[in-house]
PDB file of N, CA and C in Angstrom:
ATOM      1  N   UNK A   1      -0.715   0.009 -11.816  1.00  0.00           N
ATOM      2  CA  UNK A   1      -0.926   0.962 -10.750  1.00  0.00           C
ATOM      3  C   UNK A   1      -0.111   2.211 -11.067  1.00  0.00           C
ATOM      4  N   UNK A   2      -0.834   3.459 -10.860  1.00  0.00           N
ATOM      5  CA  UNK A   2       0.354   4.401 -10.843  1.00  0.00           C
ATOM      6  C   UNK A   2       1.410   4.680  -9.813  1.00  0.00           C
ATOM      7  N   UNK A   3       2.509   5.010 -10.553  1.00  0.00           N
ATOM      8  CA  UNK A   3       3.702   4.851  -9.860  1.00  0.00           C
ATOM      9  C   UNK A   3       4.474   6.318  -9.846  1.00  0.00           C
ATOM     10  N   UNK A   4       4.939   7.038  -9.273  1.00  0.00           N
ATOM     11  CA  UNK A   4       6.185   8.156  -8.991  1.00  0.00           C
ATOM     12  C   UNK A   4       7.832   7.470  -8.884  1.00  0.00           C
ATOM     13  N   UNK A   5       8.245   7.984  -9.818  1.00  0.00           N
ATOM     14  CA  UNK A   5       9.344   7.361  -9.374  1.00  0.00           C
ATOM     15  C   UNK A   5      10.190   8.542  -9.424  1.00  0.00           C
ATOM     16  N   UNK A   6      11.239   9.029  -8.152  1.00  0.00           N
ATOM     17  CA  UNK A   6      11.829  10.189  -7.895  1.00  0.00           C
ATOM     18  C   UNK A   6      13.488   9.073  -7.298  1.00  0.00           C
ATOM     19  N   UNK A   7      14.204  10.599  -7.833  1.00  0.00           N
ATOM     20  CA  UNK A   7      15.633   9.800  -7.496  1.00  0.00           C
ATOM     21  C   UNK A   7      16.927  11.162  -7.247  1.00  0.00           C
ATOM     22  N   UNK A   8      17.397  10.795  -6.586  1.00  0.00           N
ATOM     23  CA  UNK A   8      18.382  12.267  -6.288  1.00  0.00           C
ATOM     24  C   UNK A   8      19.813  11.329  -6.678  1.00  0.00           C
ATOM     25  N   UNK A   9      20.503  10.916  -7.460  1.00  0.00           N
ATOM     26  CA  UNK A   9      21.853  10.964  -8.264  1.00  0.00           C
ATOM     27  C   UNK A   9      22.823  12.113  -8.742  1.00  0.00           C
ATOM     28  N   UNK A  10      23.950  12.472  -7.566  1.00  0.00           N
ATOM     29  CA  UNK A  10      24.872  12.895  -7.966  1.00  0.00           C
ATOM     30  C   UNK A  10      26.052  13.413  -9.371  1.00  0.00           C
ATOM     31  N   UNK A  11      25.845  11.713  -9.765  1.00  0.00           N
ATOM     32  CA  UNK A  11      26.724  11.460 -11.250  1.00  0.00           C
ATOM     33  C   UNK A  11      25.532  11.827 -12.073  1.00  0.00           C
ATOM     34  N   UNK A  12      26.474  12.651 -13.097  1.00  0.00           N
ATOM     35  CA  UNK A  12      25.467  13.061 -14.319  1.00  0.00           C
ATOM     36  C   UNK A  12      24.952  11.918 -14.901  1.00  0.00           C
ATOM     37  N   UNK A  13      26.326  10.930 -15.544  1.00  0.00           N
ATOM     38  CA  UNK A  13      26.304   9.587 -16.173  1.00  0.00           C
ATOM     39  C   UNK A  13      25.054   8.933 -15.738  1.00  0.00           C
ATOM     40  N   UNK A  14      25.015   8.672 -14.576  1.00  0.00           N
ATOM     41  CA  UNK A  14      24.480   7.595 -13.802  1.00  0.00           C
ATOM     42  C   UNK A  14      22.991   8.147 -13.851  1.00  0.00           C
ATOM     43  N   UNK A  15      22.689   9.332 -13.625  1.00  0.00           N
ATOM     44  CA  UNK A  15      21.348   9.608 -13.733  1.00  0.00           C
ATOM     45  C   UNK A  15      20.527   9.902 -14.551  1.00  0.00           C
ATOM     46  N   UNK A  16      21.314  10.188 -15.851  1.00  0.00           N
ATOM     47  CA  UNK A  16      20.836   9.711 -17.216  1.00  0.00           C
ATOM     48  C   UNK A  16      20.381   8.146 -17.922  1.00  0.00           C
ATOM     49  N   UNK A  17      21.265   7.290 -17.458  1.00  0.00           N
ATOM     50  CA  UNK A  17      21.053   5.893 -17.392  1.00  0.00           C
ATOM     51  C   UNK A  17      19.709   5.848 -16.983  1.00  0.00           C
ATOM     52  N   UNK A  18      19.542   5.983 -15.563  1.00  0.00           N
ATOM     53  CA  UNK A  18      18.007   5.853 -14.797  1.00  0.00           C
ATOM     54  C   UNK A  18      17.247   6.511 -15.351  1.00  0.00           C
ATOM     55  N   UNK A  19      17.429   7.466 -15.786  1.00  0.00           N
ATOM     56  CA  UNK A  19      16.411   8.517 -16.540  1.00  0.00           C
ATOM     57  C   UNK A  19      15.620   7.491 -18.145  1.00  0.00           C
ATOM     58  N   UNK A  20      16.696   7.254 -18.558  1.00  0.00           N
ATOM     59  CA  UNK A  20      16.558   6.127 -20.163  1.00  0.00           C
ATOM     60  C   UNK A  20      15.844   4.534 -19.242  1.00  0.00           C
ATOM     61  N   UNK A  21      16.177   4.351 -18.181  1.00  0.00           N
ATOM     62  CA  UNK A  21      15.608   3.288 -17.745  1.00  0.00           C
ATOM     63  C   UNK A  21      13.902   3.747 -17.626  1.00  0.00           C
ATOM     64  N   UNK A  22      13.834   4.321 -16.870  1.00  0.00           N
ATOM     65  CA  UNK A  22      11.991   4.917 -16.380  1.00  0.00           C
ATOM     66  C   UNK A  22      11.964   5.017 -17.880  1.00  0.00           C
ATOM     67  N   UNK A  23      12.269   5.674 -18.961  1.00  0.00           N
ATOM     68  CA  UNK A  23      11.258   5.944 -20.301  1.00  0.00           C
ATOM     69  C   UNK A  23      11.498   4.473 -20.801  1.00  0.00           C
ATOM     70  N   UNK A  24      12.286   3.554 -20.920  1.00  0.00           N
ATOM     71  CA  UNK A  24      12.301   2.269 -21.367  1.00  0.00           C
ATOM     72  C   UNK A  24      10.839   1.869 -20.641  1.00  0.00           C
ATOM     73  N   UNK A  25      10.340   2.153 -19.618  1.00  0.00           N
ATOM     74  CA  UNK A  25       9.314   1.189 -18.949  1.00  0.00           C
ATOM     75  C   UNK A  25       7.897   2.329 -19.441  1.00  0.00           C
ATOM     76  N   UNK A  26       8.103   3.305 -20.217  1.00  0.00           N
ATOM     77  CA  UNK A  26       6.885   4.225 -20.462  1.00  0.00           C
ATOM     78  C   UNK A  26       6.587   5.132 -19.267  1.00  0.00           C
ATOM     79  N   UNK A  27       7.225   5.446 -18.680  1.00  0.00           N
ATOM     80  CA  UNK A  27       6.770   6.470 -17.875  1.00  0.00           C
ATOM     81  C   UNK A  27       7.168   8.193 -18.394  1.00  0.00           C
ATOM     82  N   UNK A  28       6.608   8.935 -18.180  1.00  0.00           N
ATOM     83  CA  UNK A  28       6.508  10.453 -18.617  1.00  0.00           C
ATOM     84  C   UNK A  28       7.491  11.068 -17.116  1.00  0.00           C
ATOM     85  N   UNK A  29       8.480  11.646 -18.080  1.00  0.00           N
ATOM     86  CA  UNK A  29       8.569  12.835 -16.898  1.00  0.00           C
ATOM     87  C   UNK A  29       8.317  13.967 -16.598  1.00  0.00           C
ATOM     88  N   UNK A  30       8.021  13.926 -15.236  1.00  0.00           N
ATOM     89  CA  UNK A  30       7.884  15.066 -14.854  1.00  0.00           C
ATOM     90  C   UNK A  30       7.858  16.123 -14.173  1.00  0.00           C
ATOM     91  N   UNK A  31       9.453  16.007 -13.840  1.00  0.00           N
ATOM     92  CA  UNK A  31      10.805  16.777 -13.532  1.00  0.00           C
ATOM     93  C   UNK A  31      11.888  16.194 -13.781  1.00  0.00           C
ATOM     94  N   UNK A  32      13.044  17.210 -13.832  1.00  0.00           N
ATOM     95  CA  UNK A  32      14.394  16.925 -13.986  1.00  0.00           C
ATOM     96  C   UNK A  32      14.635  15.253 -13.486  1.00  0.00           C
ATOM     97  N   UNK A  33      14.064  15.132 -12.336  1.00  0.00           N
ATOM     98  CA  UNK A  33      14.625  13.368 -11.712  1.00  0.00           C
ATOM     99  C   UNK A  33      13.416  13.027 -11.209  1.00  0.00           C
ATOM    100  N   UNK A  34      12.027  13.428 -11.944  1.00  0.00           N
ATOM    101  CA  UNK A  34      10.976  12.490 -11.544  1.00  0.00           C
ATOM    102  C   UNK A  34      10.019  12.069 -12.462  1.00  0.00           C
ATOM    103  N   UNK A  35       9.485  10.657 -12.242  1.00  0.00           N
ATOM    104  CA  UNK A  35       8.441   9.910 -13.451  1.00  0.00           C
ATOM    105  C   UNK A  35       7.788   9.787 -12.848  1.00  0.00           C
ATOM    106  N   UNK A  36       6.410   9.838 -14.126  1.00  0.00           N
ATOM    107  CA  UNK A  36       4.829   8.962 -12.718  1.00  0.00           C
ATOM    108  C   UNK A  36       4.371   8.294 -14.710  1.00  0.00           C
ATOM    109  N   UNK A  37       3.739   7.180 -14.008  1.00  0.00           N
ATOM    110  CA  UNK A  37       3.133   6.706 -15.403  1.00  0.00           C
ATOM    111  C   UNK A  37       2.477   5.266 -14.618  1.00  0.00           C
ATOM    112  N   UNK A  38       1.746   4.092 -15.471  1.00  0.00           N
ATOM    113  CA  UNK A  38       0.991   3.186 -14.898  1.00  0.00           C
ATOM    114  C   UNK A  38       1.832   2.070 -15.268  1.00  0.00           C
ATOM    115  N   UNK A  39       2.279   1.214 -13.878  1.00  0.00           N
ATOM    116  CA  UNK A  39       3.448  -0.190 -13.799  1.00  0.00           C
ATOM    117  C   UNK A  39       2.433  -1.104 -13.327  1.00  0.00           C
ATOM    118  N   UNK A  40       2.573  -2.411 -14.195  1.00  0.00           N
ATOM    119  CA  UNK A  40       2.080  -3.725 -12.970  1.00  0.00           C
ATOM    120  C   UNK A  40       3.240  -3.316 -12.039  1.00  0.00           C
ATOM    121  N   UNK A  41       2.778  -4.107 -11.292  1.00  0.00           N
ATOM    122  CA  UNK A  41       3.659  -4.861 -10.017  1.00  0.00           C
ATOM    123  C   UNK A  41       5.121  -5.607 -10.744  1.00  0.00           C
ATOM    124  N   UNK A  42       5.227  -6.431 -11.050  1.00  0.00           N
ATOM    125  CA  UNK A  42       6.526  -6.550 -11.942  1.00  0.00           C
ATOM    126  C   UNK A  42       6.843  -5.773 -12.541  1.00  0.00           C
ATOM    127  N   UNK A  43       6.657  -5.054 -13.049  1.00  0.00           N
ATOM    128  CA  UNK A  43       7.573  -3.957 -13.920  1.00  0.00           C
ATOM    129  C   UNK A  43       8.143  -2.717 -12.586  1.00  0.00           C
ATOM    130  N   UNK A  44       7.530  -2.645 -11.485  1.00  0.00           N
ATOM    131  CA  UNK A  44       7.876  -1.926 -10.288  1.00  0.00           C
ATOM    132  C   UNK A  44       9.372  -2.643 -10.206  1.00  0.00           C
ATOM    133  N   UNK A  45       9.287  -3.932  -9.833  1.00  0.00           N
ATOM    134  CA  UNK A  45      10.594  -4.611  -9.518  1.00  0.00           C
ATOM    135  C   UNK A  45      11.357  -4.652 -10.120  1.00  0.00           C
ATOM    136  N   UNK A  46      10.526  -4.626 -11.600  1.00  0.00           N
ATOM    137  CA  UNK A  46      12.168  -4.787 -12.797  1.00  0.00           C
ATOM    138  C   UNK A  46      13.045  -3.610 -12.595  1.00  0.00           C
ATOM    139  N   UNK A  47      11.926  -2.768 -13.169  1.00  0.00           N
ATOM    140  CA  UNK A  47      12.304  -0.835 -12.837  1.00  0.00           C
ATOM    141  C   UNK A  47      13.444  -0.758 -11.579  1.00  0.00           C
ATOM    142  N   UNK A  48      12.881  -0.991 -10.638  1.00  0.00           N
ATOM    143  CA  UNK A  48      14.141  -0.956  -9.212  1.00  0.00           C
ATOM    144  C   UNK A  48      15.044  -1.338  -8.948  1.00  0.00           C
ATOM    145  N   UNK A  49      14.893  -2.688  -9.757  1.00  0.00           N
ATOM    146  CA  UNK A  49      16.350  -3.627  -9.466  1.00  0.00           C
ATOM    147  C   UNK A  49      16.933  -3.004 -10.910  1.00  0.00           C
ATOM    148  N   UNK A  50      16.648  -2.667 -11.971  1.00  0.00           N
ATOM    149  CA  UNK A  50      17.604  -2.358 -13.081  1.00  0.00           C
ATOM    150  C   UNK A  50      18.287  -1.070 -12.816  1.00  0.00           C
ATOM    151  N   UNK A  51      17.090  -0.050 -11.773  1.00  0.00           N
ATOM    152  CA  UNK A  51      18.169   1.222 -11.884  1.00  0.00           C
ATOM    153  C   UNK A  51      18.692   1.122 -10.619  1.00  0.00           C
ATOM    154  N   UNK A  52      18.407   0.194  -9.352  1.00  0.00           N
ATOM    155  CA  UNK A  52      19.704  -0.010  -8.642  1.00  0.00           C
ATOM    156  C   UNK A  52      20.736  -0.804  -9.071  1.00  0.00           C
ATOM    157  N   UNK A  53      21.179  -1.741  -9.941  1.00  0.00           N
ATOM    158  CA  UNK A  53      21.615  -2.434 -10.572  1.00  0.00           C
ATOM    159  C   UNK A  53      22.821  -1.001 -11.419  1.00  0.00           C
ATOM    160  N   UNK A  54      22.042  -0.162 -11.945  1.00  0.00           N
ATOM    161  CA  UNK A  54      22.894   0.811 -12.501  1.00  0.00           C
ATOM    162  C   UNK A  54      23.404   1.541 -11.392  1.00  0.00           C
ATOM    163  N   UNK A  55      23.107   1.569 -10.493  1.00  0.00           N
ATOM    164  CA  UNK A  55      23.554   2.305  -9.885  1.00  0.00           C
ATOM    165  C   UNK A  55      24.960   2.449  -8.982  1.00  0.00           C
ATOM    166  N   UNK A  56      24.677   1.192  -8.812  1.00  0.00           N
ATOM    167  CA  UNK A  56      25.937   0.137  -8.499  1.00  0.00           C
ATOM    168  C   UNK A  56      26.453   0.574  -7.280  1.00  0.00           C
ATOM    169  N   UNK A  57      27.562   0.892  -7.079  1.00  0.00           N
ATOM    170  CA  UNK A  57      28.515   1.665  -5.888  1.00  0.00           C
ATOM    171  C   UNK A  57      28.150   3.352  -5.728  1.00  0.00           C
ATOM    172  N   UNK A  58      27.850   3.316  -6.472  1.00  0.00           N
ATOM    173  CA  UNK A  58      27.631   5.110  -6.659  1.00  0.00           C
ATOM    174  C   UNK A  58      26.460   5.646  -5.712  1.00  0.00           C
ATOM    175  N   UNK A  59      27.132   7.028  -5.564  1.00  0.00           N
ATOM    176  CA  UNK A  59      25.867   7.451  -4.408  1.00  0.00           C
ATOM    177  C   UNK A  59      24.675   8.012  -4.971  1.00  0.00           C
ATOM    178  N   UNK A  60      23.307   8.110  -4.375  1.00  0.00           N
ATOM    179  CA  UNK A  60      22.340   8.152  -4.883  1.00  0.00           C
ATOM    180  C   UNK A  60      21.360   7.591  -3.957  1.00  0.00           C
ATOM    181  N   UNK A  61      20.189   7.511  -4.356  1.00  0.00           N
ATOM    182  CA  UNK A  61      18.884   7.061  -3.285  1.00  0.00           C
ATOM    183  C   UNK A  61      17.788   7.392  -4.956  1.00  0.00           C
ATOM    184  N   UNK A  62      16.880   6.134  -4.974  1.00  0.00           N
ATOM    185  CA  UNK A  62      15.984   5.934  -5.703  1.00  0.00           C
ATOM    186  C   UNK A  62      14.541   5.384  -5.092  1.00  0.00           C
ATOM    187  N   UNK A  63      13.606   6.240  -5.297  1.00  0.00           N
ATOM    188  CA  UNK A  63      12.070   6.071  -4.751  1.00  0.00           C
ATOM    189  C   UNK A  63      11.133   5.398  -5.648  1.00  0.00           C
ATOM    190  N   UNK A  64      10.215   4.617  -5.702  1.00  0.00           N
ATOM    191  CA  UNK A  64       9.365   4.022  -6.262  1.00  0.00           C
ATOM    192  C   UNK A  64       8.321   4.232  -5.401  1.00  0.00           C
ATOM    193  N   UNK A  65       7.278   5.359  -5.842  1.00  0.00           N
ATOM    194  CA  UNK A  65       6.249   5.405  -4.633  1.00  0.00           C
ATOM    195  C   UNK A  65       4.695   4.479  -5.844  1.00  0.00           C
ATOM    196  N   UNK A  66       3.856   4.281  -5.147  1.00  0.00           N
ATOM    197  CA  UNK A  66       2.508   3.351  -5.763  1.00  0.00           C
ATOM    198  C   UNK A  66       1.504   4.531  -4.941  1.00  0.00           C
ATOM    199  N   UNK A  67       0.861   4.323  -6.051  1.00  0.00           N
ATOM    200  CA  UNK A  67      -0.461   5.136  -5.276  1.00  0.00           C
ATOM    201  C   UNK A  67      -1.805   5.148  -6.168  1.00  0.00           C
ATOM    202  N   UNK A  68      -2.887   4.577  -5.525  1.00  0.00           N
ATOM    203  CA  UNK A  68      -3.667   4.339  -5.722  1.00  0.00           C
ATOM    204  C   UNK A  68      -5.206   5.028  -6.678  1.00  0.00           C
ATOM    205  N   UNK A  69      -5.808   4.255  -7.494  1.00  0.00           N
ATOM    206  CA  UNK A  69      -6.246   4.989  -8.102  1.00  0.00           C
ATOM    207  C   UNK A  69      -6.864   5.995  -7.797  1.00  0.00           C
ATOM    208  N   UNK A  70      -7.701   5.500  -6.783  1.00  0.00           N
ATOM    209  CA  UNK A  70      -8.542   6.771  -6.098  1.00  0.00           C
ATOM    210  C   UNK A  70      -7.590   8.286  -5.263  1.00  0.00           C
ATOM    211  N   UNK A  71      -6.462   7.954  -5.214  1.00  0.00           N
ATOM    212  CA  UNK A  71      -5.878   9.432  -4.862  1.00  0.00           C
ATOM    213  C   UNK A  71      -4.842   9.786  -5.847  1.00  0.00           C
ATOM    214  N   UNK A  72      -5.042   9.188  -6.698  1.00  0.00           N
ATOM    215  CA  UNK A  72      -4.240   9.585  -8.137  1.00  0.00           C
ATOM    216  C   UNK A  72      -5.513  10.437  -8.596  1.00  0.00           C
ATOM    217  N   UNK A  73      -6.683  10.147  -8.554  1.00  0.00           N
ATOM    218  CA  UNK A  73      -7.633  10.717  -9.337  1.00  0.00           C
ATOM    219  C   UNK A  73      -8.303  12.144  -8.405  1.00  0.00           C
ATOM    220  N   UNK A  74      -7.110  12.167  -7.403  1.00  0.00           N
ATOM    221  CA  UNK A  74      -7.500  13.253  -6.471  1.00  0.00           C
ATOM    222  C   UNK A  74      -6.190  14.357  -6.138  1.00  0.00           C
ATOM    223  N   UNK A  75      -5.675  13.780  -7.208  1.00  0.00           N
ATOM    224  CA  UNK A  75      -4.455  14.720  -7.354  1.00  0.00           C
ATOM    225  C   UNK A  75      -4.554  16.386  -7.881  1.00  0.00           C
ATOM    226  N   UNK A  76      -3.591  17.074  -7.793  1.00  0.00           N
ATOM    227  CA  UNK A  76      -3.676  18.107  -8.034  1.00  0.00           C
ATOM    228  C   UNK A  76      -2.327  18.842  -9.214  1.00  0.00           C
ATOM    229  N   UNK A  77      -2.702  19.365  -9.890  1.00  0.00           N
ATOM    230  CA  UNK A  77      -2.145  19.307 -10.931  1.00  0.00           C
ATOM    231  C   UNK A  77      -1.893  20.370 -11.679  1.00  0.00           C
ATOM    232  N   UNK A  78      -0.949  21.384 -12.135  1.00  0.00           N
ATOM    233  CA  UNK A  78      -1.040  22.353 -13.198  1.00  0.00           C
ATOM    234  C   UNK A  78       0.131  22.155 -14.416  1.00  0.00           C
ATOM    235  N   UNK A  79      -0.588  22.242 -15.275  1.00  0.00           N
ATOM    236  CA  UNK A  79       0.218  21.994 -16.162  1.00  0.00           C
ATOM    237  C   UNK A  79       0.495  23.423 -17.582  1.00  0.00           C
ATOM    238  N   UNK A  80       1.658  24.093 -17.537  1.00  0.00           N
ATOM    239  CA  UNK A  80       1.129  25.352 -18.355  1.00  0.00           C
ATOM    240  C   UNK A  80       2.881  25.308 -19.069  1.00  0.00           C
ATOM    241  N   UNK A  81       2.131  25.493 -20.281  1.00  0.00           N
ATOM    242  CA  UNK A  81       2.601  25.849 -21.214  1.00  0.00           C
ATOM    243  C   UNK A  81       3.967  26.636 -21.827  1.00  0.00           C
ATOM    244  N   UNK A  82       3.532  27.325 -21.184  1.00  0.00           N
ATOM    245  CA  UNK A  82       3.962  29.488 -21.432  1.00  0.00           C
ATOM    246  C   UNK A  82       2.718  30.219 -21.786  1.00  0.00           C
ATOM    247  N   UNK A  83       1.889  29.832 -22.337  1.00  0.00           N
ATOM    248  CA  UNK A  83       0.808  30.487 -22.645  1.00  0.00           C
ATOM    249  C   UNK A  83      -0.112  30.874 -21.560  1.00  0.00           C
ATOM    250  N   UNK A  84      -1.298  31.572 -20.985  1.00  0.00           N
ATOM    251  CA  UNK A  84      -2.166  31.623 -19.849  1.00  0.00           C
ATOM    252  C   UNK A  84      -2.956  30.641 -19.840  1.00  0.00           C
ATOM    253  N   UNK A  85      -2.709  29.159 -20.518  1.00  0.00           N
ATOM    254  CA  UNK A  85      -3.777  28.520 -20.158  1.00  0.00           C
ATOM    255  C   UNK A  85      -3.137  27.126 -19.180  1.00  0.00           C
ATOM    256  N   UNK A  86      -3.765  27.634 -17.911  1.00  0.00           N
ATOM    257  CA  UNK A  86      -2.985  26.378 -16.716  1.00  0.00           C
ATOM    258  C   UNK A  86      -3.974  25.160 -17.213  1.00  0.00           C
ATOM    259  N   UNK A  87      -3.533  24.149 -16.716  1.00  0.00           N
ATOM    260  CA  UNK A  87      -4.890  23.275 -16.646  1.00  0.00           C
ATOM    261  C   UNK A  87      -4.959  22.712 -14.942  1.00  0.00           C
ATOM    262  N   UNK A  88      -5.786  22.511 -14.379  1.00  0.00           N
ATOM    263  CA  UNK A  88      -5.517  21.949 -13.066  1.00  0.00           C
ATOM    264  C   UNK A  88      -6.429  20.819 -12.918  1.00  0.00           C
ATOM    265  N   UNK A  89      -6.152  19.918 -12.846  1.00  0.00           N
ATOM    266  CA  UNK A  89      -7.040  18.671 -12.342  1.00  0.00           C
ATOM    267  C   UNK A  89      -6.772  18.345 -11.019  1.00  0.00           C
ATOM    268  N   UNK A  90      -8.158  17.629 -10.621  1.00  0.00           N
ATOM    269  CA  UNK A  90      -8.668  17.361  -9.343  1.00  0.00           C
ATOM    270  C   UNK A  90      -9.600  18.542  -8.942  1.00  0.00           C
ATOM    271  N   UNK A  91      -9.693  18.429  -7.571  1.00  0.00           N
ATOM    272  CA  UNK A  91     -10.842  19.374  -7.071  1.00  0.00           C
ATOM    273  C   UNK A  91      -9.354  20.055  -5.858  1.00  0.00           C
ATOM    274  N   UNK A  92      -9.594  21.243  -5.886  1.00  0.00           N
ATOM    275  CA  UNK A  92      -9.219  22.216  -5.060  1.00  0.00           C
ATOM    276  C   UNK A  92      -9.948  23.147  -3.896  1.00  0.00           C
ATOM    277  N   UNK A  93      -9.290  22.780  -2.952  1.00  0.00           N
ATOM    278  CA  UNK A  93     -10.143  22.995  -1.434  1.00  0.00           C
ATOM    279  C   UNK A  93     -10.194  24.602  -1.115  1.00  0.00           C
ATOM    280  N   UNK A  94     -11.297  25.132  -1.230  1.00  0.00           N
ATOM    281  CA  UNK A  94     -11.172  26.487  -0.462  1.00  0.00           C
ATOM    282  C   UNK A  94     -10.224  26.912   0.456  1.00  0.00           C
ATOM    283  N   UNK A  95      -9.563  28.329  -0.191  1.00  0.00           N
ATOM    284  CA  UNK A  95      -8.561  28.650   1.346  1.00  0.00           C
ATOM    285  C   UNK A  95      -9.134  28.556   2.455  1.00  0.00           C
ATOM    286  N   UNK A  96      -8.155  28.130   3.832  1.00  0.00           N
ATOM    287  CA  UNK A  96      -8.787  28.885   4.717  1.00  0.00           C
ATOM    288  C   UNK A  96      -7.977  29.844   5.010  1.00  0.00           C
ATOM    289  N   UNK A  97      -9.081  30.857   5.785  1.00  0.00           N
ATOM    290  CA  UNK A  97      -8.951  32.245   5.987  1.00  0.00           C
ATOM    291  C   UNK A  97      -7.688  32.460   7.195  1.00  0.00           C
ATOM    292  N   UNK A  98      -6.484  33.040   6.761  1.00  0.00           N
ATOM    293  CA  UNK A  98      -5.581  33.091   7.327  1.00  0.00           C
ATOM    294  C   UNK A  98      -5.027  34.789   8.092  1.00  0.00           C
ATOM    295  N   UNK A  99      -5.075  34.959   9.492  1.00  0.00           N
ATOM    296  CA  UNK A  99      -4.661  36.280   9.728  1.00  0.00           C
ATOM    297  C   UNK A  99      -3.102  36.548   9.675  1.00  0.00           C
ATOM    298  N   UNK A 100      -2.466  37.575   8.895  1.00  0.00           N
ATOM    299  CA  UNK A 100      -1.295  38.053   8.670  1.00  0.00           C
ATOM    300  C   UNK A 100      -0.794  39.194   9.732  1.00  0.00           C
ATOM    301  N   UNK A 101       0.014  38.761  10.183  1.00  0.00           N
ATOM    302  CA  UNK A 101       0.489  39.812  10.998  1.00  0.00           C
ATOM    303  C   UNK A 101       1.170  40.811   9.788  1.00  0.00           C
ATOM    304  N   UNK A 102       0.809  42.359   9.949  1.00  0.00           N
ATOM    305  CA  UNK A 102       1.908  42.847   9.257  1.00  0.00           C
ATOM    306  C   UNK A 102       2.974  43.674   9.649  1.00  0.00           C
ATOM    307  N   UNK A 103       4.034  43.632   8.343  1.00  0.00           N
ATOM    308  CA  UNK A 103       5.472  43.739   8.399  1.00  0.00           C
ATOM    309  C   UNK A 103       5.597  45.120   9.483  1.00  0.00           C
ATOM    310  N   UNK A 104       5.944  45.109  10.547  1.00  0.00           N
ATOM    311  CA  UNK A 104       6.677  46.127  10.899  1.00  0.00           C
ATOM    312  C   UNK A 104       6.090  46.604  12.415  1.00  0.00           C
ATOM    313  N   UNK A 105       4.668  45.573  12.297  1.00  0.00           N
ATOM    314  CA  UNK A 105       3.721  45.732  13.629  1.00  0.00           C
ATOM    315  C   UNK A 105       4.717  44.966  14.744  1.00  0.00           C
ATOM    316  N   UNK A 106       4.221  45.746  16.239  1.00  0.00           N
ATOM    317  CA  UNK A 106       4.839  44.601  17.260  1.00  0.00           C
ATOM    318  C   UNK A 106       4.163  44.154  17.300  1.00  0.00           C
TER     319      UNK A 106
END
């Protein structure tokens, strides 16, 4: 199943550990303190209990979110380079039409 796994750790140490833990299990990151990649169900638990396990006394909070194929495949996405070429997957919903008050009107 795909999985997010996001974590806010204080200690540098400590959140490097977790960081080497999520790529031990194959997940990609993607941000500073977040992974998404595809876990059975056991490897969810291993994953959680090893980086709370590291985590030990130390402060911190660690997320393991699951989410399903069908709104994984409805995700939204840009991914760029440096170059002008974004990529965006999923489908993207028309604005809606929003009135702006402007700056300086009462």
């Amino acid at each position: 199943m795909n999985c997010i796994v996001i974590y806010d750790i204080p200690s540098n140490r400590i959140r490097t550990k977790v960081a080497d833990i999520c790529l031990d299990y194959g997940l990609n990151r993607i941000q500073y303190s977040a992974f998404a990649g595809d876990l059975a169900r056991t490897h969810q638990q291993e994953l959680i209990q090893r980086a709370h396990k590291r985590l030990g006394k130390h402060e911190g909070r660690i997320f393991l979110y699951c989410v399903s194929e069908r709104e994984w495949a409805q995700r939204l996405e840009v991914d760029q380079d440096g170059t002008a070429n974004g990529v965006v997957a999923g489908e993207i919903a028309p604005a809606m039409p929003t009135r702006r008050k402007r700056l300086g009107a009462g």
